[in-house]
N, C-alpha and C. Protein backbone atom coordinates (compact mmCIF):
# COMPACT_ATOMS: atom_id res chain seq x y z
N UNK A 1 -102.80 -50.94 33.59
CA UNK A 1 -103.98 -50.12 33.79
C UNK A 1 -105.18 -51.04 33.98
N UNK A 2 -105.52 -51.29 35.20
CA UNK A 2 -107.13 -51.92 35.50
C UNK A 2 -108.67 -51.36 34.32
N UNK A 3 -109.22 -52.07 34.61
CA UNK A 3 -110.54 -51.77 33.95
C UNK A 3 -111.30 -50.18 34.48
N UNK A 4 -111.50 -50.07 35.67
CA UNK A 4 -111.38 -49.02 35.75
C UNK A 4 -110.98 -47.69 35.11
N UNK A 5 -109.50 -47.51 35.49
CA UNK A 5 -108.77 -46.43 34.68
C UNK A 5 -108.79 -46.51 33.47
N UNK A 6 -109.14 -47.65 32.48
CA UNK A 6 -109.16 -47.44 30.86
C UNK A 6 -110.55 -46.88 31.18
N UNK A 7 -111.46 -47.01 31.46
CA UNK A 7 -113.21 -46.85 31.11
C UNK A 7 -112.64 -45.29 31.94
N UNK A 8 -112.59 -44.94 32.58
CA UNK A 8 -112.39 -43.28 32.88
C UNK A 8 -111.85 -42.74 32.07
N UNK A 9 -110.18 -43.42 31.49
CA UNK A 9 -109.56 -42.49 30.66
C UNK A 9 -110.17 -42.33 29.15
N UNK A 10 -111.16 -43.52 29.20
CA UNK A 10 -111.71 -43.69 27.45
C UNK A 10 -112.79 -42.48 27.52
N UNK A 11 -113.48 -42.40 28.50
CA UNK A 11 -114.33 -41.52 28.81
C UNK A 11 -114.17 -40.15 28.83
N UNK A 12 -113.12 -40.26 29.48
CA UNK A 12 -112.67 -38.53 29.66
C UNK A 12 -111.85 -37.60 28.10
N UNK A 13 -111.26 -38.87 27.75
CA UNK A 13 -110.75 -38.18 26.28
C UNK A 13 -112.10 -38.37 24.78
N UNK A 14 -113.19 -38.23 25.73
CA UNK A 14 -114.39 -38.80 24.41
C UNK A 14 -114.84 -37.71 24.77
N UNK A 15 -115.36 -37.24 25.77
CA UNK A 15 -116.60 -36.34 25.89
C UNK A 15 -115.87 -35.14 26.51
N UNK A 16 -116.47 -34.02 26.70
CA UNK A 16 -115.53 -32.96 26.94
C UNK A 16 -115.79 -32.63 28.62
N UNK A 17 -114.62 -32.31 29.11
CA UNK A 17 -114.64 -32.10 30.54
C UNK A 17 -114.32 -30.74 31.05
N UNK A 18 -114.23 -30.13 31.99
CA UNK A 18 -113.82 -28.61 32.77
C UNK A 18 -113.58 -29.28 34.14
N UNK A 19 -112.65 -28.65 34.32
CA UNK A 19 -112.29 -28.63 36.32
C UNK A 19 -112.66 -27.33 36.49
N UNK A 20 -113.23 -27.47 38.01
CA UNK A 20 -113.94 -26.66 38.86
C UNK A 20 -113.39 -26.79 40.53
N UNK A 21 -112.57 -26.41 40.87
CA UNK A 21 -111.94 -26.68 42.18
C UNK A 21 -110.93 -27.75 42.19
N UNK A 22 -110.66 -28.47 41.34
CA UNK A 22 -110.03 -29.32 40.77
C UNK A 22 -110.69 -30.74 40.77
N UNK A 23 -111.74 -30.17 40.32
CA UNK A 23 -112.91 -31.67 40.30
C UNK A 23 -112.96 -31.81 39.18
N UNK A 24 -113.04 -32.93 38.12
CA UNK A 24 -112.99 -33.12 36.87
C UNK A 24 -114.33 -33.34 36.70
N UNK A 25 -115.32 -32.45 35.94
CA UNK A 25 -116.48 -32.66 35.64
C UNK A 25 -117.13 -33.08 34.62
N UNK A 26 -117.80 -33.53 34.04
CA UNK A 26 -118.07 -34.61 32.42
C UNK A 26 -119.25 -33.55 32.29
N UNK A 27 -119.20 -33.83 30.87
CA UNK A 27 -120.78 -32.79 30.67
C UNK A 27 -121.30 -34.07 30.05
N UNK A 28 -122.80 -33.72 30.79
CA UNK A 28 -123.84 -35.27 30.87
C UNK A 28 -124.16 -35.59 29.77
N UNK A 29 -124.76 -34.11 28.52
CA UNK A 29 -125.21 -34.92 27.29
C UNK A 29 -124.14 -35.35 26.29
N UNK A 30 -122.66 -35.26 26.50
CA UNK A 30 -121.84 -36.04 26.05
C UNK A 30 -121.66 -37.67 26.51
N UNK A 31 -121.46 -37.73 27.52
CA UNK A 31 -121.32 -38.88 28.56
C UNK A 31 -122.77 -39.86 28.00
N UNK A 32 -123.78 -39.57 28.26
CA UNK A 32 -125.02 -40.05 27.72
C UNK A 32 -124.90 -40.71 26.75
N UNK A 33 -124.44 -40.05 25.42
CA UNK A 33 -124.10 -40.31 24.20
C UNK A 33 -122.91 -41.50 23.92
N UNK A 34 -121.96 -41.31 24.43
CA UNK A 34 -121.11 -42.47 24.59
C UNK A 34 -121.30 -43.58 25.50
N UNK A 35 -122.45 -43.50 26.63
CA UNK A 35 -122.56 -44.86 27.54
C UNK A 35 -123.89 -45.09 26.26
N UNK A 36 -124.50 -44.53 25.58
CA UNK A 36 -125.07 -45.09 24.75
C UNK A 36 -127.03 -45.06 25.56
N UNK A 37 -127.36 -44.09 26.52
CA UNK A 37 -128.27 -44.03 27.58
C UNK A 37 -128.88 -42.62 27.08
N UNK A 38 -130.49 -42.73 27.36
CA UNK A 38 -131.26 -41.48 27.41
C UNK A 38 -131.01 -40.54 28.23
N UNK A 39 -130.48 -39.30 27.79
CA UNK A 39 -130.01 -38.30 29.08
C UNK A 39 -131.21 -38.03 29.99
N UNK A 40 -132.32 -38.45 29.84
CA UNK A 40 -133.23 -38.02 31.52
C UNK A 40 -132.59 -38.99 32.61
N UNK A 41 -131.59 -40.00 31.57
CA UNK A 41 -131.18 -40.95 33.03
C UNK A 41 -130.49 -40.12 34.18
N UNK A 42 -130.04 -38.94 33.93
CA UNK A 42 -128.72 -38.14 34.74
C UNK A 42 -130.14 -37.91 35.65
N UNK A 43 -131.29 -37.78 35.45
CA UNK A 43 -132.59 -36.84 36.43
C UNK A 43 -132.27 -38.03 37.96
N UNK A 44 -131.86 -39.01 37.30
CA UNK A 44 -131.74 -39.81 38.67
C UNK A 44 -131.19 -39.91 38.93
N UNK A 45 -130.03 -39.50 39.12
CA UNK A 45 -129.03 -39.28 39.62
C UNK A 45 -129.08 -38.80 41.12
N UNK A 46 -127.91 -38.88 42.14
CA UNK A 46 -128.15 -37.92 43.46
C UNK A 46 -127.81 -36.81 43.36
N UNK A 47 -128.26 -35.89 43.99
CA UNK A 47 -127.98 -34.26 43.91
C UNK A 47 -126.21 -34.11 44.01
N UNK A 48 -125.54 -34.54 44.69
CA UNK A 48 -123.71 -34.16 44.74
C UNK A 48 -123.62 -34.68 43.88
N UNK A 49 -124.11 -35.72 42.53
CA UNK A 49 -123.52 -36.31 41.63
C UNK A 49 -123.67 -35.38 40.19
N UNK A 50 -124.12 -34.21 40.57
CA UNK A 50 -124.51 -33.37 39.05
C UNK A 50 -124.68 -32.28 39.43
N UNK A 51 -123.85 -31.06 38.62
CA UNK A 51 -124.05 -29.61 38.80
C UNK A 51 -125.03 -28.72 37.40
N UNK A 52 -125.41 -28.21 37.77
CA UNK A 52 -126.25 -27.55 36.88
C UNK A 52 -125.48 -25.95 36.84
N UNK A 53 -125.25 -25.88 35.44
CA UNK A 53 -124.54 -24.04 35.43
C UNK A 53 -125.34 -23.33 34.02
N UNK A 54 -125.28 -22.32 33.83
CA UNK A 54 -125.72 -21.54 32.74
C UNK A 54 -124.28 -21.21 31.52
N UNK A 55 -124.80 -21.11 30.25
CA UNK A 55 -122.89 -20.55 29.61
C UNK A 55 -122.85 -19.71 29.84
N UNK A 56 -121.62 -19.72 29.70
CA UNK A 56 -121.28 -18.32 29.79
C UNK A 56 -121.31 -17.12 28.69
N UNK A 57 -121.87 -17.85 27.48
CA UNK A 57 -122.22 -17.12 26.08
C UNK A 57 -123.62 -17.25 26.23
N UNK A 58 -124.42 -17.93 26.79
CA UNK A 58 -125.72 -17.52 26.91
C UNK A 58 -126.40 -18.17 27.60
N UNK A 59 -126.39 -17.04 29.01
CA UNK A 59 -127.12 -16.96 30.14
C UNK A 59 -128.55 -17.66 30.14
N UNK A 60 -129.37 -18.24 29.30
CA UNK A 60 -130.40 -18.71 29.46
C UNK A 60 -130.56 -20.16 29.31
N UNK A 61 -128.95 -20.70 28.76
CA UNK A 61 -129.13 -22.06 28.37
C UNK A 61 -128.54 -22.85 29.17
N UNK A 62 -128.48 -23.69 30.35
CA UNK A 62 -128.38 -24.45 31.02
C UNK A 62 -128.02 -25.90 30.64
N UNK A 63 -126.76 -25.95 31.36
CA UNK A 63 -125.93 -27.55 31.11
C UNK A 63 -125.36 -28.27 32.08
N UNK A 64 -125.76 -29.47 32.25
CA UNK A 64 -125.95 -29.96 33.20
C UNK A 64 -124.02 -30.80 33.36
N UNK A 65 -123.75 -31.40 34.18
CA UNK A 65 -122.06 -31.50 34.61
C UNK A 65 -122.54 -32.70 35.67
N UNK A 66 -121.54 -33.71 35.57
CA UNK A 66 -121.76 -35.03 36.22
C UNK A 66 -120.22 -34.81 36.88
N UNK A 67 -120.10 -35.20 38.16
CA UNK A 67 -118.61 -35.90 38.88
C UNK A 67 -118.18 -37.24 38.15
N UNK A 68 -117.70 -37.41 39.10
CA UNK A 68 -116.68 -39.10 38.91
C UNK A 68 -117.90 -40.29 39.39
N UNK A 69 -118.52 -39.46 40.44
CA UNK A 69 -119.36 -40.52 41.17
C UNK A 69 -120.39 -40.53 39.89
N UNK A 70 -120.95 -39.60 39.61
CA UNK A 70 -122.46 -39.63 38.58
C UNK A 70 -121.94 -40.86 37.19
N UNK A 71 -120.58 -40.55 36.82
CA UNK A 71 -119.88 -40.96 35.53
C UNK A 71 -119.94 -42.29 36.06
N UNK A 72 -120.10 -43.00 36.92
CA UNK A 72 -119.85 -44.53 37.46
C UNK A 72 -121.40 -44.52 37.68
N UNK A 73 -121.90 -43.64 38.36
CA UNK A 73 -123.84 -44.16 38.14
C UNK A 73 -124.46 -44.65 37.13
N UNK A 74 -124.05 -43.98 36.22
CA UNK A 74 -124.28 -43.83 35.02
C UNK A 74 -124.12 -45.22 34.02
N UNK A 75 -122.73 -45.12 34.29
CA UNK A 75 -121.93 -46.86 33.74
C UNK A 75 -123.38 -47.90 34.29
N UNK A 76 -123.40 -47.62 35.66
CA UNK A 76 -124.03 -48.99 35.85
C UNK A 76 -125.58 -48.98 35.29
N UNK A 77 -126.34 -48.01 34.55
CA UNK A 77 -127.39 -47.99 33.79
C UNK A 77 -126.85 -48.42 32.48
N UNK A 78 -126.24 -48.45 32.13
CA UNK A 78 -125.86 -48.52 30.64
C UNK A 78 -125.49 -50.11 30.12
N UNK A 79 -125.76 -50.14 29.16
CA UNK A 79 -125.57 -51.61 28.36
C UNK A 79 -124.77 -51.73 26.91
N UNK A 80 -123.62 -50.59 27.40
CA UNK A 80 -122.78 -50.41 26.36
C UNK A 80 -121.58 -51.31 26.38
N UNK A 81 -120.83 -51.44 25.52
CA UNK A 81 -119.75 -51.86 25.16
C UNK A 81 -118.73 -51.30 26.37
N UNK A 82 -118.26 -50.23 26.46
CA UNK A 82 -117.46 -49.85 27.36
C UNK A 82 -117.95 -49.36 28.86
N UNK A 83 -119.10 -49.14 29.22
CA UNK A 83 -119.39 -49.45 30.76
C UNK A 83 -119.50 -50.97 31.15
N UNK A 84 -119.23 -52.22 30.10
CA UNK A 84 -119.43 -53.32 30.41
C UNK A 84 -118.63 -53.45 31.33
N UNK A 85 -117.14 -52.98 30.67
CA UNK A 85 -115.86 -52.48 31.49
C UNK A 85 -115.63 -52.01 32.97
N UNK A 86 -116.64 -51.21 32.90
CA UNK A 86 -116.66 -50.89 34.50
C UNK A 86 -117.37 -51.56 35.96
N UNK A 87 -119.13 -51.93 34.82
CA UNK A 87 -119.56 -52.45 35.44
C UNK A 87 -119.00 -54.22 35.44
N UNK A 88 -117.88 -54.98 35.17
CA UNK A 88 -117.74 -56.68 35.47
C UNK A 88 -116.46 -55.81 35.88
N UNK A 89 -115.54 -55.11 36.47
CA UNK A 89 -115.11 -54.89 37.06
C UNK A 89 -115.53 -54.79 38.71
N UNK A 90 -116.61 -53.89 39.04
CA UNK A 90 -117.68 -53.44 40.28
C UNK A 90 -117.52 -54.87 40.66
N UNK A 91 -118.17 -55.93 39.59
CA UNK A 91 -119.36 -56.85 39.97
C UNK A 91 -118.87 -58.22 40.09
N UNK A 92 -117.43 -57.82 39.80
CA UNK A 92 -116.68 -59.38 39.93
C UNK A 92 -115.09 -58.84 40.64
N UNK A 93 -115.17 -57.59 41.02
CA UNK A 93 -113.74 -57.27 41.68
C UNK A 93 -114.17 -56.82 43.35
N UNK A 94 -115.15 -55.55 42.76
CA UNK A 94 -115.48 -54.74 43.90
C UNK A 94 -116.42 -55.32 45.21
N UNK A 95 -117.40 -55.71 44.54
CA UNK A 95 -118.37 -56.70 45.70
C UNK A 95 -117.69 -57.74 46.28
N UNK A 96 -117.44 -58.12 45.59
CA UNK A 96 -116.36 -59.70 46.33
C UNK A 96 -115.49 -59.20 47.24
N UNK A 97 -115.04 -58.27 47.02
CA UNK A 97 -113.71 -57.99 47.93
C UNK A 97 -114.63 -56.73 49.06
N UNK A 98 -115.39 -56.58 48.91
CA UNK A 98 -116.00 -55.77 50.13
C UNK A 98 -117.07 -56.98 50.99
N UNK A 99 -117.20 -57.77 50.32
CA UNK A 99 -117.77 -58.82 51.23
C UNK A 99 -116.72 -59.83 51.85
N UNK A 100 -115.52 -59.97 51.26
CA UNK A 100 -114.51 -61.09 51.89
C UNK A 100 -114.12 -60.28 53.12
N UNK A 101 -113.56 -58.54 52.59
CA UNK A 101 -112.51 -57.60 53.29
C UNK A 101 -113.13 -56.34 54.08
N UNK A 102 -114.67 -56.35 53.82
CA UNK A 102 -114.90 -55.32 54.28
C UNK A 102 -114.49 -54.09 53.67
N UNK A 103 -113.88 -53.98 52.67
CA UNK A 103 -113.41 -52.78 51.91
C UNK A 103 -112.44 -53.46 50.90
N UNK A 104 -112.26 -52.35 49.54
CA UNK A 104 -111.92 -52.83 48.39
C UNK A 104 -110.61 -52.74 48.58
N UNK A 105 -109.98 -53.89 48.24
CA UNK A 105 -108.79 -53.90 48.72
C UNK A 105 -107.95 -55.20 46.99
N UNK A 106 -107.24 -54.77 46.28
CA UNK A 106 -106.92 -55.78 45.45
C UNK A 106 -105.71 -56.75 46.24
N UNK A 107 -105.27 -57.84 44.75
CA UNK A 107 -104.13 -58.64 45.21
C UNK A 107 -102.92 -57.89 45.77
N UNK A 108 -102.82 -57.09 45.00
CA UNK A 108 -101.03 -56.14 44.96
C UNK A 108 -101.41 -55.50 46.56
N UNK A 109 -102.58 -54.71 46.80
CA UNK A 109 -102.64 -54.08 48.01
C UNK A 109 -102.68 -55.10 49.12
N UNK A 110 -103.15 -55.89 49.28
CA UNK A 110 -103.21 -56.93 50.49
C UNK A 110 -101.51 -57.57 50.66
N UNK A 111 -101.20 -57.99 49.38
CA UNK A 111 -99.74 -58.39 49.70
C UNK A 111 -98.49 -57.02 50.25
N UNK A 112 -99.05 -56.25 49.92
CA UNK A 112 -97.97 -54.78 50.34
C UNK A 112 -98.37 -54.83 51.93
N UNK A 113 -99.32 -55.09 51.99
CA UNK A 113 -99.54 -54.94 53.70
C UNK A 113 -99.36 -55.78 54.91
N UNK A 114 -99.56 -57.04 53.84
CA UNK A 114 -99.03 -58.48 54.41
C UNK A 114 -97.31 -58.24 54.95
N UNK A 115 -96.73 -57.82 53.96
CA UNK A 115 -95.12 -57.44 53.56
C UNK A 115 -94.20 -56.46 54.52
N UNK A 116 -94.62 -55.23 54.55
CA UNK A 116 -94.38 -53.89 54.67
C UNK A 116 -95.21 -53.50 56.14
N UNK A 117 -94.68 -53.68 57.39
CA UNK A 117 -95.06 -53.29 58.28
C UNK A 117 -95.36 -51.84 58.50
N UNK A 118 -94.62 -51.13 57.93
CA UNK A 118 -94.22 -49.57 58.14
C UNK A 118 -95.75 -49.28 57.22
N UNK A 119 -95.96 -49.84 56.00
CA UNK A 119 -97.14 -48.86 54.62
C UNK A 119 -98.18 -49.77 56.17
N UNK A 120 -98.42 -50.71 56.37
CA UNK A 120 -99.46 -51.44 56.79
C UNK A 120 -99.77 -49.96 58.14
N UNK A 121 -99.22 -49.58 59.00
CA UNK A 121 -99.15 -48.73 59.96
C UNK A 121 -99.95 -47.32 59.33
N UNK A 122 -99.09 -46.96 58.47
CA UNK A 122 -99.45 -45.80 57.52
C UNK A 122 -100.71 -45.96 57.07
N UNK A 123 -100.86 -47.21 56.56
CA UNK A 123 -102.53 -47.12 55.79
C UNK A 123 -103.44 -47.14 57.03
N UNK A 124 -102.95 -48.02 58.11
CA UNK A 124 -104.12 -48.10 59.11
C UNK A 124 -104.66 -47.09 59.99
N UNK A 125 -103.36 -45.98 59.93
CA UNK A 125 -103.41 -44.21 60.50
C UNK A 125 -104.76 -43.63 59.66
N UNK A 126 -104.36 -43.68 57.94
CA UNK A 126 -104.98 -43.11 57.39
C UNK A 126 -106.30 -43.52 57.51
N UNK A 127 -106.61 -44.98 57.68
CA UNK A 127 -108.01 -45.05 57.60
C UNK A 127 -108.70 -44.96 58.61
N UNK A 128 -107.99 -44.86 60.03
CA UNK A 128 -108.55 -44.22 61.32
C UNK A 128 -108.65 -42.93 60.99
N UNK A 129 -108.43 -41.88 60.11
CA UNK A 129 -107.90 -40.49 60.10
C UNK A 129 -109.99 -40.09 59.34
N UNK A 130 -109.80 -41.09 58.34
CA UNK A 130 -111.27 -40.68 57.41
C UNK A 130 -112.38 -41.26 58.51
């Protein structure tokens, strides 16, 4: 399990979540609380990165819901213990390899493609496809 997937899965079994279309959504003043950050930080957030809904036990109180993308915005404001995780992952995996490759690409994936003519074809469909 990469750094990544522990800091999501530590995340997701800490603070409480709901799917909504099958989007896994974080509720912000939990998330806040565990990156260890003032929740007006979510105000800066981008608009697709946070939903705003009312409960459903009472219509007047409003709670705010972060994606996957906001939950990684977020990390990179924070100076916690476990977004350290995410963010020296970004900052020593992700940049490097979008500046060598043009896109994030690890060891295991570059050698499968090096290897495997047939996945190399397949991936290169798919990424003409997006």
């Amino acid at each position: 399990m990469n750094k990544v997937q522990f800091f999501y899965n530590f995340v997701a079994n800490n603070v409480e979540t709901i799917k909504i279309d099958g989007e896994t959504l974080f509720f912000a003043k939990d998330v806040c609380e565990l990156l260890e950050i003032p929740f007006f930080t979510v105000n800066q957030l981008n608009k697709d990165e946070k939903i705003y809904m009312y409960k459903p036990n009472n219509p007047k109180r409003k709670i705010t819901l972060i994606n996957e993308v906001g939950l990684y915005s977020l990390a990179l404001e924070s100076e916690s213990e476990i977004a350290s995780l995410y963010k020296d992952f970004y900052e020593n995996e992700v940049i490097p390899s979008l500046e060598k490759y043009g896109a994030y690409m690890d060891d295991e994936l570059i050698d499968k493609l090096l290897e495997d003519e047939e996945y190399r074809k397949e991936f290169l469909e798919e990424l003409a496809r997006r």
